[in-house]
PDB file of N, CA and C in Angstrom:
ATOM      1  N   UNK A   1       0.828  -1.199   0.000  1.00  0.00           N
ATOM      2  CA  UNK A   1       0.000   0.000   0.000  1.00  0.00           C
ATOM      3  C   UNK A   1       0.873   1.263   0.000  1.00  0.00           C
ATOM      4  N   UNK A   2       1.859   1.143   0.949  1.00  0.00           N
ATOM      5  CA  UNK A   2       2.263   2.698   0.558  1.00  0.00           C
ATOM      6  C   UNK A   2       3.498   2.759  -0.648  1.00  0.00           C
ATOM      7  N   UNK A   3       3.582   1.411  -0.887  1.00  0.00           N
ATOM      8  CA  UNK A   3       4.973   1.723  -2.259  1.00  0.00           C
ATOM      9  C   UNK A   3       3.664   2.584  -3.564  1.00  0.00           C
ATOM     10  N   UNK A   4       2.479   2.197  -3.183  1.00  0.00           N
ATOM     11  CA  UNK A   4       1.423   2.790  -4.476  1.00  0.00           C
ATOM     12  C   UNK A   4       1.522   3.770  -4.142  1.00  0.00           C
ATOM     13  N   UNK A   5       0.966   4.375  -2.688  1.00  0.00           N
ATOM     14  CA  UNK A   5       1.022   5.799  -2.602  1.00  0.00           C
ATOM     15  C   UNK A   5       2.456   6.614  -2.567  1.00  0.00           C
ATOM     16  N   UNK A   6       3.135   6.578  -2.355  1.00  0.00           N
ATOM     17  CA  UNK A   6       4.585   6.845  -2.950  1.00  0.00           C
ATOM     18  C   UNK A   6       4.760   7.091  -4.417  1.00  0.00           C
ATOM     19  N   UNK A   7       4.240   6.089  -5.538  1.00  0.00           N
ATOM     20  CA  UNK A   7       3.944   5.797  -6.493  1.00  0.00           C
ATOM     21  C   UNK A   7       3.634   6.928  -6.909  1.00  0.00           C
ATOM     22  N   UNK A   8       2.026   7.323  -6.206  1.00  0.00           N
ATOM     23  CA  UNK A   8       1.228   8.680  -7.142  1.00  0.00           C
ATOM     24  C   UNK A   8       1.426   9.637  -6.653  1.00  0.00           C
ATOM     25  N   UNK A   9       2.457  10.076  -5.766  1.00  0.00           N
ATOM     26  CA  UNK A   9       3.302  11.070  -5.348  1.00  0.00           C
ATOM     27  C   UNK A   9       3.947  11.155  -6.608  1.00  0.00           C
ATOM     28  N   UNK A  10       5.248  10.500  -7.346  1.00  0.00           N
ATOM     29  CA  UNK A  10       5.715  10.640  -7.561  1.00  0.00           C
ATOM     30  C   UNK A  10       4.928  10.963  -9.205  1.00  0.00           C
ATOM     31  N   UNK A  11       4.326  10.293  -9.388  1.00  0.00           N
ATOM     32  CA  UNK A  11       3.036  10.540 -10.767  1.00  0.00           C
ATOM     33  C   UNK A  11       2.686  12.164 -10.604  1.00  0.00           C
ATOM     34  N   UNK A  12       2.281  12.820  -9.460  1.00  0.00           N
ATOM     35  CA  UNK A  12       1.588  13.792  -9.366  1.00  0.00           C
ATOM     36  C   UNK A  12       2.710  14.557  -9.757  1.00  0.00           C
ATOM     37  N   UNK A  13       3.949  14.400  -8.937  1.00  0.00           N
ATOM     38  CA  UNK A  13       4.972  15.204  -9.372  1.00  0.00           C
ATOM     39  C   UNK A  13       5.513  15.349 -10.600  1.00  0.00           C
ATOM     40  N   UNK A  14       5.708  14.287 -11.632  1.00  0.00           N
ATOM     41  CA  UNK A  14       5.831  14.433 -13.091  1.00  0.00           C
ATOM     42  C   UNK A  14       5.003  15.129 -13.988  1.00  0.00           C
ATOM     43  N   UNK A  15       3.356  15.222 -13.194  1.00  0.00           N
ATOM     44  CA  UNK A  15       2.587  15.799 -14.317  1.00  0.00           C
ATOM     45  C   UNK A  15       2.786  17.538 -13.837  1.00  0.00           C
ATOM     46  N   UNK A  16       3.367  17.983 -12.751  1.00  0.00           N
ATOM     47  CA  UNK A  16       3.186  19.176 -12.282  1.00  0.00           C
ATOM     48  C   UNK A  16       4.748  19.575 -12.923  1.00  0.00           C
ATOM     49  N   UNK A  17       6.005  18.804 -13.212  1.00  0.00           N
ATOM     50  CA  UNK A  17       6.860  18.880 -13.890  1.00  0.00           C
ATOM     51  C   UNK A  17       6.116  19.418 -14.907  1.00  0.00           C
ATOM     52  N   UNK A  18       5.715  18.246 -15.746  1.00  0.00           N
ATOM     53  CA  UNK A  18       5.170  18.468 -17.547  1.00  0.00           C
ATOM     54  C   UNK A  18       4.591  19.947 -17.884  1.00  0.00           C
ATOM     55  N   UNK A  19       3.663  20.395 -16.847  1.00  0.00           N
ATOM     56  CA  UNK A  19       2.478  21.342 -16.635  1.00  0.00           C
ATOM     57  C   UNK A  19       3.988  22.358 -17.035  1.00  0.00           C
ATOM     58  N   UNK A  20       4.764  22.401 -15.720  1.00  0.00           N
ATOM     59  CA  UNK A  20       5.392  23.779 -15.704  1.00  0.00           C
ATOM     60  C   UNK A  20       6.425  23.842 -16.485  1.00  0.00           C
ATOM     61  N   UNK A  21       6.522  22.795 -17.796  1.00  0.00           N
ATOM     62  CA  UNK A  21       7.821  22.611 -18.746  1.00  0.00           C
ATOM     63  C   UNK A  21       7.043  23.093 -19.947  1.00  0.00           C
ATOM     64  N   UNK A  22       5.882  22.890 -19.778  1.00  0.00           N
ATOM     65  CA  UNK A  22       5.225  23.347 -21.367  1.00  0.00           C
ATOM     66  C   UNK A  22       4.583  24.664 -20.915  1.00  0.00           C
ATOM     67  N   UNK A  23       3.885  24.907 -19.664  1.00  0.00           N
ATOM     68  CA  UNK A  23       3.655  26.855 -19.863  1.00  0.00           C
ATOM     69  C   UNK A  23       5.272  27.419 -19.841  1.00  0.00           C
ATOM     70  N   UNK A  24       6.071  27.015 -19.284  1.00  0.00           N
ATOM     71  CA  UNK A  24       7.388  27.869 -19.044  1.00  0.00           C
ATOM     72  C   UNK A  24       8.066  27.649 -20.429  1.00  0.00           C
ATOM     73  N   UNK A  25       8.079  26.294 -21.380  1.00  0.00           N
ATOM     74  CA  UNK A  25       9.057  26.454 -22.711  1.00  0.00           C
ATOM     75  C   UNK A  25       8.018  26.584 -23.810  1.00  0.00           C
ATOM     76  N   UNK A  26       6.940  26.462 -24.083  1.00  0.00           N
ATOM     77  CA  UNK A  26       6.383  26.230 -25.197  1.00  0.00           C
ATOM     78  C   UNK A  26       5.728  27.508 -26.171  1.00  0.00           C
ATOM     79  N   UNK A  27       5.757  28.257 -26.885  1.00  0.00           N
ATOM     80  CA  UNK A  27       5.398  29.584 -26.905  1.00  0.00           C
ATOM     81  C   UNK A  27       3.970  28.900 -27.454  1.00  0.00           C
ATOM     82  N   UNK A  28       3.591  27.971 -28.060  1.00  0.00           N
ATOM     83  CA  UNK A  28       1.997  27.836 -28.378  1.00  0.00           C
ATOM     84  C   UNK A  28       1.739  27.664 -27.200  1.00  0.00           C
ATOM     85  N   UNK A  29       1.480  27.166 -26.524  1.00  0.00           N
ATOM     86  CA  UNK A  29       0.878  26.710 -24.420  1.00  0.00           C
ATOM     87  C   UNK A  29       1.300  28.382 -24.120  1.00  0.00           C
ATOM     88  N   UNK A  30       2.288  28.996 -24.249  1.00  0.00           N
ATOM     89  CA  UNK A  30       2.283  30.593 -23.748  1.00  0.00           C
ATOM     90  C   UNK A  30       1.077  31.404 -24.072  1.00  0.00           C
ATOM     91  N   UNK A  31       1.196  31.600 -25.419  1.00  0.00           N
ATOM     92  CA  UNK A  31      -0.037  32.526 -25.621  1.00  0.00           C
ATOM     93  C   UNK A  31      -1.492  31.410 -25.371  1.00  0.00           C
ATOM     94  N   UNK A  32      -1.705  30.439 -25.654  1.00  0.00           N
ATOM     95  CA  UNK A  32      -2.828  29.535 -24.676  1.00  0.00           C
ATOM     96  C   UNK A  32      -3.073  29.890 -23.435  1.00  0.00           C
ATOM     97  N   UNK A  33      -1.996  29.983 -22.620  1.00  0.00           N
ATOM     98  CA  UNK A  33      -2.403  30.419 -20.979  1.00  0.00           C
ATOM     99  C   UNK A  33      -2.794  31.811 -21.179  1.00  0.00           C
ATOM    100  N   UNK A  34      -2.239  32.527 -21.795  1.00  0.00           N
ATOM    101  CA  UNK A  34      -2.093  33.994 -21.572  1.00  0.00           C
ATOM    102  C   UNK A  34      -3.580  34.358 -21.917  1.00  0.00           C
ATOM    103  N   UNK A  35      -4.215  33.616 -23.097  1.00  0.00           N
ATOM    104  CA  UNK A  35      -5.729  33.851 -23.491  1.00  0.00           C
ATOM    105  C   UNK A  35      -6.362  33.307 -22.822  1.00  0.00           C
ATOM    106  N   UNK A  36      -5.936  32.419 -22.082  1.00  0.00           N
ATOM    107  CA  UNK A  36      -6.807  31.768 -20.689  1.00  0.00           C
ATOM    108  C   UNK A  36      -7.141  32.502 -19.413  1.00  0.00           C
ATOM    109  N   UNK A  37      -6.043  33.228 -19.374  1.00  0.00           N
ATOM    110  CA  UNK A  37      -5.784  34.256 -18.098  1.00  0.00           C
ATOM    111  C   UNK A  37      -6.909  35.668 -18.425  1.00  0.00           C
ATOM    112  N   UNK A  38      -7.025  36.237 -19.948  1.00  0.00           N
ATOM    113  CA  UNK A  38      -7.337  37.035 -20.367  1.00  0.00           C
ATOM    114  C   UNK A  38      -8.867  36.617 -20.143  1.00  0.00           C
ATOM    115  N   UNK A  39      -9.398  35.647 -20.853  1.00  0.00           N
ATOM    116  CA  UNK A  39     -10.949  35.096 -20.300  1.00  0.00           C
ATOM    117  C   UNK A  39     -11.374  34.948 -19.055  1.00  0.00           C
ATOM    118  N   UNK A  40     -10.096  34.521 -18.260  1.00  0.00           N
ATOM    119  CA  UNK A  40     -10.596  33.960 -16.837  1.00  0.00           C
ATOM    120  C   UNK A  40     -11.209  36.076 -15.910  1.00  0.00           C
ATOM    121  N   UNK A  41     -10.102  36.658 -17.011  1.00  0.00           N
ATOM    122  CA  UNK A  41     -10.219  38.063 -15.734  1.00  0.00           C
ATOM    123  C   UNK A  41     -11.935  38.510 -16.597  1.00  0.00           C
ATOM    124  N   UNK A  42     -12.136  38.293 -17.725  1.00  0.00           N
ATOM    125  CA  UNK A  42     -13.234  38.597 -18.919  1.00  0.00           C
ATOM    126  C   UNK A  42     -14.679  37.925 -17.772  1.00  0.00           C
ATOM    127  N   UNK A  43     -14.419  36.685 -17.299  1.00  0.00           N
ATOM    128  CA  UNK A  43     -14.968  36.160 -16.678  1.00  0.00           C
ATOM    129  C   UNK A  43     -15.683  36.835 -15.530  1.00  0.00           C
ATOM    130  N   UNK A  44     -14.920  37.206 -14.658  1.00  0.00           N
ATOM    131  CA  UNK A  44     -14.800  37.822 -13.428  1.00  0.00           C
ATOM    132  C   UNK A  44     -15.974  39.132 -13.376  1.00  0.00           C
ATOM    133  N   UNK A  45     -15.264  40.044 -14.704  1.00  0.00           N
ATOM    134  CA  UNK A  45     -15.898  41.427 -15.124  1.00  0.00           C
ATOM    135  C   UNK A  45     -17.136  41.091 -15.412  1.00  0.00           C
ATOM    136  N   UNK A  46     -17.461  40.297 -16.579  1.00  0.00           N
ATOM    137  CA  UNK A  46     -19.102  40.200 -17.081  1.00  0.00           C
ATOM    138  C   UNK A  46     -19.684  39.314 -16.131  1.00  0.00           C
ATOM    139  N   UNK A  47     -19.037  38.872 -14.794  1.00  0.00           N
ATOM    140  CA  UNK A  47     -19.966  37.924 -13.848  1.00  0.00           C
ATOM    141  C   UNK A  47     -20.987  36.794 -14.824  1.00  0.00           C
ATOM    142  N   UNK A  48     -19.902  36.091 -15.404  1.00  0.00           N
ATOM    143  CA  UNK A  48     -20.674  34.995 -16.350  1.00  0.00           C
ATOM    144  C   UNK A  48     -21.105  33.934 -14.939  1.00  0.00           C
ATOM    145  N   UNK A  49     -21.921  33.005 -15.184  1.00  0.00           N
ATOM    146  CA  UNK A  49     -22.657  32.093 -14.536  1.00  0.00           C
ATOM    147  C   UNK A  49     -21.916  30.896 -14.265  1.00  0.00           C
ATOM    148  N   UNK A  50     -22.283  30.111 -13.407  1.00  0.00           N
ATOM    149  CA  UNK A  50     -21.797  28.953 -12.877  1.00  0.00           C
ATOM    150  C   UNK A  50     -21.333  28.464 -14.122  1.00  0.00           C
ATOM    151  N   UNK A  51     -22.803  27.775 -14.813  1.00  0.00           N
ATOM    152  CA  UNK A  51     -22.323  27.089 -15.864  1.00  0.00           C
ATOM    153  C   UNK A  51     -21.456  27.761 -17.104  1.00  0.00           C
ATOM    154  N   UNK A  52     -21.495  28.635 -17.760  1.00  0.00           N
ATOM    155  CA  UNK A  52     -20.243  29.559 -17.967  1.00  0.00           C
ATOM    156  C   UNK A  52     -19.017  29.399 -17.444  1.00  0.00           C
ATOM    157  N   UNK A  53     -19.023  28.990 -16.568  1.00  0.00           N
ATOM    158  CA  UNK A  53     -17.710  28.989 -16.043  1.00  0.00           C
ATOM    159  C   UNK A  53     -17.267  27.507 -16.351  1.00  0.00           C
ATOM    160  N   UNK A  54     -17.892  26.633 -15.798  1.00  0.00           N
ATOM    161  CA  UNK A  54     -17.618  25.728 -15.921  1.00  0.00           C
ATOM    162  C   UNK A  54     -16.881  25.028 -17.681  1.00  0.00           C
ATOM    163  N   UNK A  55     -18.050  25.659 -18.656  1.00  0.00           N
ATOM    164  CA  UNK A  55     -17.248  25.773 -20.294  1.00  0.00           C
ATOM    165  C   UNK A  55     -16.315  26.175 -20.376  1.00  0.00           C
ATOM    166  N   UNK A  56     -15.809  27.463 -19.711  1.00  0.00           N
ATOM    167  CA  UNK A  56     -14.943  28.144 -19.762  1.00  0.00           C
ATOM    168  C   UNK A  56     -13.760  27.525 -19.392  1.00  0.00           C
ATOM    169  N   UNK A  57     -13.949  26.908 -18.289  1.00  0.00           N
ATOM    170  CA  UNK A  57     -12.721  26.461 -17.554  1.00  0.00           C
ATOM    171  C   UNK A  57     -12.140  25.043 -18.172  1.00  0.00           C
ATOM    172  N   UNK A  58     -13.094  24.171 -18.914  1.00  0.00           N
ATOM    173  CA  UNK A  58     -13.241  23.198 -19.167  1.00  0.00           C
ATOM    174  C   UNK A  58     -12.550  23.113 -21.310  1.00  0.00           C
ATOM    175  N   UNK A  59     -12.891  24.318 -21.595  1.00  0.00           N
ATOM    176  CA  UNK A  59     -12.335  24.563 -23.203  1.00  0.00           C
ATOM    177  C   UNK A  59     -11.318  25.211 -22.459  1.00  0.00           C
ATOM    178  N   UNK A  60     -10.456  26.053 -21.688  1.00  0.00           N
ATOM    179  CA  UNK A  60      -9.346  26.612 -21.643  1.00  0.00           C
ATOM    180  C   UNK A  60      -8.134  25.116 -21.002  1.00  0.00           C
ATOM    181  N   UNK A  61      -8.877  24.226 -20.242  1.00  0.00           N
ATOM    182  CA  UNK A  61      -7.942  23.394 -20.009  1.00  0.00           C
ATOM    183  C   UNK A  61      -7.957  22.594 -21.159  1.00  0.00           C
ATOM    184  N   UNK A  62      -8.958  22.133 -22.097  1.00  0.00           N
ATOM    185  CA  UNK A  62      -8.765  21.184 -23.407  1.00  0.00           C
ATOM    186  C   UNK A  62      -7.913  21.595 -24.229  1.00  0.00           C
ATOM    187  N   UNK A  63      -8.178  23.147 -24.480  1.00  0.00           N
ATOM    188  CA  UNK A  63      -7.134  23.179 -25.330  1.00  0.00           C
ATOM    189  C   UNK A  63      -5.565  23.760 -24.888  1.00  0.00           C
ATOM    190  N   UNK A  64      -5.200  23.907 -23.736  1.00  0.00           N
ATOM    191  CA  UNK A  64      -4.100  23.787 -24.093  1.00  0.00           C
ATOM    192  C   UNK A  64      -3.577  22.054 -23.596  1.00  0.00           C
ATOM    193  N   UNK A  65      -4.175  21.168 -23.036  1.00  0.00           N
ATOM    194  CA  UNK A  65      -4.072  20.087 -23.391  1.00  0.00           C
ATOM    195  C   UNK A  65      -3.818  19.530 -24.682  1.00  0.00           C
ATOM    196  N   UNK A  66      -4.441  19.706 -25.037  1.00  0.00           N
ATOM    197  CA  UNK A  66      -4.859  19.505 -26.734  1.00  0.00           C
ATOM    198  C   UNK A  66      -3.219  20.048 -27.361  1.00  0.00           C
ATOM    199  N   UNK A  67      -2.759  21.345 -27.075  1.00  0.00           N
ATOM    200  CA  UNK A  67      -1.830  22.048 -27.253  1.00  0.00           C
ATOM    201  C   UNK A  67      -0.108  20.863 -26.812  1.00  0.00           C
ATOM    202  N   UNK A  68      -0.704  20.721 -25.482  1.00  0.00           N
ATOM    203  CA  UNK A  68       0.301  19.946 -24.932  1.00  0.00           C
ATOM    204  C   UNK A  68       0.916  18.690 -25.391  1.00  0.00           C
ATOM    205  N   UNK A  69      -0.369  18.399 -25.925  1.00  0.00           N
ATOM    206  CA  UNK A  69      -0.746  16.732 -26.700  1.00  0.00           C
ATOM    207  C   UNK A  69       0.548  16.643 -27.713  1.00  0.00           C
ATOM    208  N   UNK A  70      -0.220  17.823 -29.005  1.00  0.00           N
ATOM    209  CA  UNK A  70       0.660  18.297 -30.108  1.00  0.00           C
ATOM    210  C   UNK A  70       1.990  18.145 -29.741  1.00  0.00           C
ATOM    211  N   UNK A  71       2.535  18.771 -28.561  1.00  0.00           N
ATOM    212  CA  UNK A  71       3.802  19.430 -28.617  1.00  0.00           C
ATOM    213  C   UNK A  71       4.619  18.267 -28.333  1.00  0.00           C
ATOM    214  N   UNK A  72       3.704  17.032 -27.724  1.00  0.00           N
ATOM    215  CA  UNK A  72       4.601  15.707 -27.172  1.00  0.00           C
ATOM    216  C   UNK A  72       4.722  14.835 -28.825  1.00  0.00           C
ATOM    217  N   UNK A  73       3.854  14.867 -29.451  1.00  0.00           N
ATOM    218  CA  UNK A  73       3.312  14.146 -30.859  1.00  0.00           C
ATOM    219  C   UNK A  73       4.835  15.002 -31.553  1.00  0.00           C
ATOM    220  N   UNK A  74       5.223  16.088 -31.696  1.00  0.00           N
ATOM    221  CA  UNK A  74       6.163  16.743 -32.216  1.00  0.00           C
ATOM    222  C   UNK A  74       7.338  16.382 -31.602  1.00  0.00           C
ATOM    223  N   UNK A  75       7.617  16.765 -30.279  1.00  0.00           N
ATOM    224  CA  UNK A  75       8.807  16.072 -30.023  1.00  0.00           C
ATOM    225  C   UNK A  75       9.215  14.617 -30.488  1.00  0.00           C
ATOM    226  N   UNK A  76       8.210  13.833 -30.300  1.00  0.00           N
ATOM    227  CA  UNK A  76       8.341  12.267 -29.920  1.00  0.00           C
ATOM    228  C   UNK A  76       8.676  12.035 -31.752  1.00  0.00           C
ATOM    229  N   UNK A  77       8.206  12.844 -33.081  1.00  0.00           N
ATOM    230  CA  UNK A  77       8.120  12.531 -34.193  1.00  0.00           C
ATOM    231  C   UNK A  77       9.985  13.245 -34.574  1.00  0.00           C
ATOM    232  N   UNK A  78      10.104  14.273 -34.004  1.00  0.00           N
ATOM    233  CA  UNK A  78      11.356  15.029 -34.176  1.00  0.00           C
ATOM    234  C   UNK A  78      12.244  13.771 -33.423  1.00  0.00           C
ATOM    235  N   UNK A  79      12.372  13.132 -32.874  1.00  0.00           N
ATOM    236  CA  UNK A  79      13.177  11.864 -32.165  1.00  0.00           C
ATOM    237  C   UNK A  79      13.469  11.305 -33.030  1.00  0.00           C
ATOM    238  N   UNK A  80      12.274  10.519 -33.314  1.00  0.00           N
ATOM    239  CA  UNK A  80      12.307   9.197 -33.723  1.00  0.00           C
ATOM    240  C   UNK A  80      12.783   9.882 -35.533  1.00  0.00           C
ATOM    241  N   UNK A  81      12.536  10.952 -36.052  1.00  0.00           N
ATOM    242  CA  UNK A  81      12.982  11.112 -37.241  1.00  0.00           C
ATOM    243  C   UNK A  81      13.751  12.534 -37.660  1.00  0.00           C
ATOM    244  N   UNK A  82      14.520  13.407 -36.877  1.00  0.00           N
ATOM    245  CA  UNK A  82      14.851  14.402 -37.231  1.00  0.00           C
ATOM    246  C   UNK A  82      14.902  14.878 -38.373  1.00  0.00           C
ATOM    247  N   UNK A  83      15.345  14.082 -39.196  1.00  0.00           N
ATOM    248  CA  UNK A  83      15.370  14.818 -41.207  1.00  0.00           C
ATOM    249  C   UNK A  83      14.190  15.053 -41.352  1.00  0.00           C
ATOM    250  N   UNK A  84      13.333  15.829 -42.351  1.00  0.00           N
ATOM    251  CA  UNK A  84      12.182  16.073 -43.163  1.00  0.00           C
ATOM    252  C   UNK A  84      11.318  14.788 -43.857  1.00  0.00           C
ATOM    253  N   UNK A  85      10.747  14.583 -43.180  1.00  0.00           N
ATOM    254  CA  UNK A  85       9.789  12.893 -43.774  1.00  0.00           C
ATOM    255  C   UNK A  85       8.413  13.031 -44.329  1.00  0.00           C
ATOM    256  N   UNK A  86       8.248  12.684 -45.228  1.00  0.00           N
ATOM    257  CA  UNK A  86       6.706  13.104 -45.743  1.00  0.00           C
ATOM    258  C   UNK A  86       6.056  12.386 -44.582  1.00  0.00           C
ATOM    259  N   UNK A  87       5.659  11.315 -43.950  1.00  0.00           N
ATOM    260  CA  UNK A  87       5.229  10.799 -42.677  1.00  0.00           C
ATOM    261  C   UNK A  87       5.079  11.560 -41.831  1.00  0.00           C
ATOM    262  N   UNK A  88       6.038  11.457 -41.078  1.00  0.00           N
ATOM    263  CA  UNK A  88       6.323  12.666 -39.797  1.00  0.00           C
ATOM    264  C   UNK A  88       5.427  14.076 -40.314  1.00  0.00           C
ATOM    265  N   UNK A  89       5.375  14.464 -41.388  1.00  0.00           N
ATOM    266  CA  UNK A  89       5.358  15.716 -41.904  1.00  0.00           C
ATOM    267  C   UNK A  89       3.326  15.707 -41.715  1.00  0.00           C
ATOM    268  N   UNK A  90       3.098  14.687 -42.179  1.00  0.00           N
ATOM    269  CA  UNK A  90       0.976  14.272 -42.206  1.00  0.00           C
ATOM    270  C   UNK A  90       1.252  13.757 -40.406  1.00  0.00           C
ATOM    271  N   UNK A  91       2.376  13.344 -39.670  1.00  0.00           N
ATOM    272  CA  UNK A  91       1.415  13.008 -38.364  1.00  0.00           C
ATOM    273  C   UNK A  91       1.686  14.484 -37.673  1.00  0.00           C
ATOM    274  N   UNK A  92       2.327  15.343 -37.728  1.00  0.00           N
ATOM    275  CA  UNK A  92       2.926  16.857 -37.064  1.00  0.00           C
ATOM    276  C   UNK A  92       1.544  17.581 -37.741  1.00  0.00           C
ATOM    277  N   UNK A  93       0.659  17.646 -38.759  1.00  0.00           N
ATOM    278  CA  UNK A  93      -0.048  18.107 -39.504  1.00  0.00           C
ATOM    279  C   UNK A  93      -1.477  17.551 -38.885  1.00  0.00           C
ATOM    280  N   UNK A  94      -1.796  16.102 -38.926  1.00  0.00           N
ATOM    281  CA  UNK A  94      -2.750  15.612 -38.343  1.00  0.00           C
ATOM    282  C   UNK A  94      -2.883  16.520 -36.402  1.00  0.00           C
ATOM    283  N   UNK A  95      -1.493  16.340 -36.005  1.00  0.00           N
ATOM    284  CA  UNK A  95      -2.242  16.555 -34.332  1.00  0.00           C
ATOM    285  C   UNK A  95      -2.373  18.416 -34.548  1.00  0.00           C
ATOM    286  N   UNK A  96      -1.301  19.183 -35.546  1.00  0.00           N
ATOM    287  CA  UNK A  96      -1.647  20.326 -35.476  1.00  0.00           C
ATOM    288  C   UNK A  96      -3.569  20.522 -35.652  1.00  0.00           C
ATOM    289  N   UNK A  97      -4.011  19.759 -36.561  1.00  0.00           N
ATOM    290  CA  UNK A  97      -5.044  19.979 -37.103  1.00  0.00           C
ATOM    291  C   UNK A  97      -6.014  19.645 -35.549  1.00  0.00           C
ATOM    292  N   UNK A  98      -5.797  18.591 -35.259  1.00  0.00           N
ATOM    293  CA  UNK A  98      -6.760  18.612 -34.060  1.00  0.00           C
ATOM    294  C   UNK A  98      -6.726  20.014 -32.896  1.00  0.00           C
ATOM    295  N   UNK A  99      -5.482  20.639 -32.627  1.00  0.00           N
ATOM    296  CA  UNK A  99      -5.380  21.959 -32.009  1.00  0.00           C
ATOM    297  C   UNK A  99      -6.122  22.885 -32.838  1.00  0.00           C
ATOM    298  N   UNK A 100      -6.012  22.910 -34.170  1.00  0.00           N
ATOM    299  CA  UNK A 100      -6.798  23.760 -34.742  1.00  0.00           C
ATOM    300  C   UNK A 100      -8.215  24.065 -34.524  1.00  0.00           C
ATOM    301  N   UNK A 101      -9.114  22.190 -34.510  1.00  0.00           N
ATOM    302  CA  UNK A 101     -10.104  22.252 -34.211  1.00  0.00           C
ATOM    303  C   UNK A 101     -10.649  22.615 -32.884  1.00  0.00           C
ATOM    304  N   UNK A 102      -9.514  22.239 -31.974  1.00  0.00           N
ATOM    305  CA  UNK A 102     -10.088  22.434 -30.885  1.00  0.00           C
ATOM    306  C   UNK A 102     -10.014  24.195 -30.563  1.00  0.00           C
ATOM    307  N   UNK A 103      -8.798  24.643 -31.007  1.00  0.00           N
ATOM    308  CA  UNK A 103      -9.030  26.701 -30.726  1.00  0.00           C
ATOM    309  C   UNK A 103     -10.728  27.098 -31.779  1.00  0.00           C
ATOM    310  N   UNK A 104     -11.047  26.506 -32.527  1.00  0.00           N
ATOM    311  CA  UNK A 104     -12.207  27.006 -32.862  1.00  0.00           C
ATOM    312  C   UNK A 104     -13.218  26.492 -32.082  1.00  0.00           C
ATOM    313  N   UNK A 105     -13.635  25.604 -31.519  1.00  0.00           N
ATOM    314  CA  UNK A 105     -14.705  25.588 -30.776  1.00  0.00           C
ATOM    315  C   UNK A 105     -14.284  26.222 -29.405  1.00  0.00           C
ATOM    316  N   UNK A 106     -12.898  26.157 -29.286  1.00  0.00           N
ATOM    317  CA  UNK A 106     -13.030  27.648 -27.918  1.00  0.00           C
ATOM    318  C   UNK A 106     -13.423  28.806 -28.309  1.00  0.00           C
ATOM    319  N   UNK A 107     -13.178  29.577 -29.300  1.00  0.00           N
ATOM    320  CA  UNK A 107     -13.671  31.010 -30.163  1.00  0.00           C
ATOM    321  C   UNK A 107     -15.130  30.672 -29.943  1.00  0.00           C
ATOM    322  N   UNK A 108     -15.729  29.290 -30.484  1.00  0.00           N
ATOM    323  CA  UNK A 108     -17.517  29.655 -30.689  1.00  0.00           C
ATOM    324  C   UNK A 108     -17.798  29.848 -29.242  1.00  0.00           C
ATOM    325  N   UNK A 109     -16.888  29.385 -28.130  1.00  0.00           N
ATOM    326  CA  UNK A 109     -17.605  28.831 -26.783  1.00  0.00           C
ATOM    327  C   UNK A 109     -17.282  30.343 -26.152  1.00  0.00           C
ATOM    328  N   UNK A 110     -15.884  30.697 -26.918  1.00  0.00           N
ATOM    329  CA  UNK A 110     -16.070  32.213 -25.964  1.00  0.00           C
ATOM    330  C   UNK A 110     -17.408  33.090 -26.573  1.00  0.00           C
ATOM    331  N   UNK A 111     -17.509  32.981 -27.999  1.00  0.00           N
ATOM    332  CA  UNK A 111     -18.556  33.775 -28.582  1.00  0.00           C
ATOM    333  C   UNK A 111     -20.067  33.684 -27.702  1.00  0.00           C
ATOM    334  N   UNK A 112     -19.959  32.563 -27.447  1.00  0.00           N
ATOM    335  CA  UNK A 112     -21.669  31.924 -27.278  1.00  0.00           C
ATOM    336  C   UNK A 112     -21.807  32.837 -25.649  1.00  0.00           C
ATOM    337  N   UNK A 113     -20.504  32.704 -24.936  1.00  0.00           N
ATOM    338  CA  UNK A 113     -20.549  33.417 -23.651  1.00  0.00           C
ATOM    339  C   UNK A 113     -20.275  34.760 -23.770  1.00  0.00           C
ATOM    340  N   UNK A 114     -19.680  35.393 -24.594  1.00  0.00           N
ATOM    341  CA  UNK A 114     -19.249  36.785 -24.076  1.00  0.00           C
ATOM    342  C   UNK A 114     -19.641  38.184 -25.194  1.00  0.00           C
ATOM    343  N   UNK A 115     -20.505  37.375 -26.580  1.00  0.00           N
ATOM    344  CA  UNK A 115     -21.067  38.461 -27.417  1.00  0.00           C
ATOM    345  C   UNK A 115     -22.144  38.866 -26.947  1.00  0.00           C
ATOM    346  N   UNK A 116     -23.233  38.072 -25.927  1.00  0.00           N
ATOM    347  CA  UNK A 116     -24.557  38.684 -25.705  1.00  0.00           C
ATOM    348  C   UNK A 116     -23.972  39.627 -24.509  1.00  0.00           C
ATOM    349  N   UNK A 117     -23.100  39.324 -23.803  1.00  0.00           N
ATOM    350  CA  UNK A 117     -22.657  40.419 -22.686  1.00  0.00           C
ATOM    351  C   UNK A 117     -22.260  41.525 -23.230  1.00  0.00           C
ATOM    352  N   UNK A 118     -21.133  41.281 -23.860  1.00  0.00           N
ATOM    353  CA  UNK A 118     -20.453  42.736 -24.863  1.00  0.00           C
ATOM    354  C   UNK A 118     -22.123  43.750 -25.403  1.00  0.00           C
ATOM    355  N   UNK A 119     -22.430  43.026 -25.959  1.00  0.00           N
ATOM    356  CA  UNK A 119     -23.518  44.198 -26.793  1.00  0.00           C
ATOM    357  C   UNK A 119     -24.725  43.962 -26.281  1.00  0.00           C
TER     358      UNK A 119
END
């Protein structure tokens, strides 16, 4: 029992590593937090609603997850193939594309919350 809990000590500590290796090196996860930070204060001002918040909080952690995802899919493809590979080149393209999708349904989710407030 406690070699497990020891265990997810040490789990908790790698992901709080990861967390503070990709906001501190990554400039896509940079401006991600930074527009996260910018909504969260957006938040505060227009006194959006529980559930509001909850989207909010819930698309700002997906995508820079989502962000984070990418950036491991890139490293791990830059490893295993440093030269220019048409391969590597569609899987760096495929996970970009899923970040893509996912910053647009944060745009509709900020829209859906913060255009009827604005005007």
């Amino acid at each position: 029992m406690l070699k497990f809990i020891i265990g997810r000590i040490k789990s908790i500590g790698y992901a709080f590593k990861g967390a503070y290796l990709l906001i501190t090196t990554e400039a896509s996860i940079k401006v991600q937090f930074f527009i996260g930070v910018l909504v969260t204060i957006a938040g505060f001002y227009y006194d959006i609603s529980s559930t509001e918040w909850i989207l909010q909080i819930l698309t700002i952690a997906l995508i820079i997850s989502i962000e984070g995802l990418n950036t491991a899919v890139e490293e791990i493809a830059d490893f295993i193939h440093p030269d220019h590979h048409t391969k590597i080149g569609l899987i760096k393209d495929l996970a970009a594309g899923a970040v893509f999708i996912t910053a647009v349904a944060a745009i509709i989710v900020g829209c859906i919350i913060y255009i009827p407030k604005i005007f």
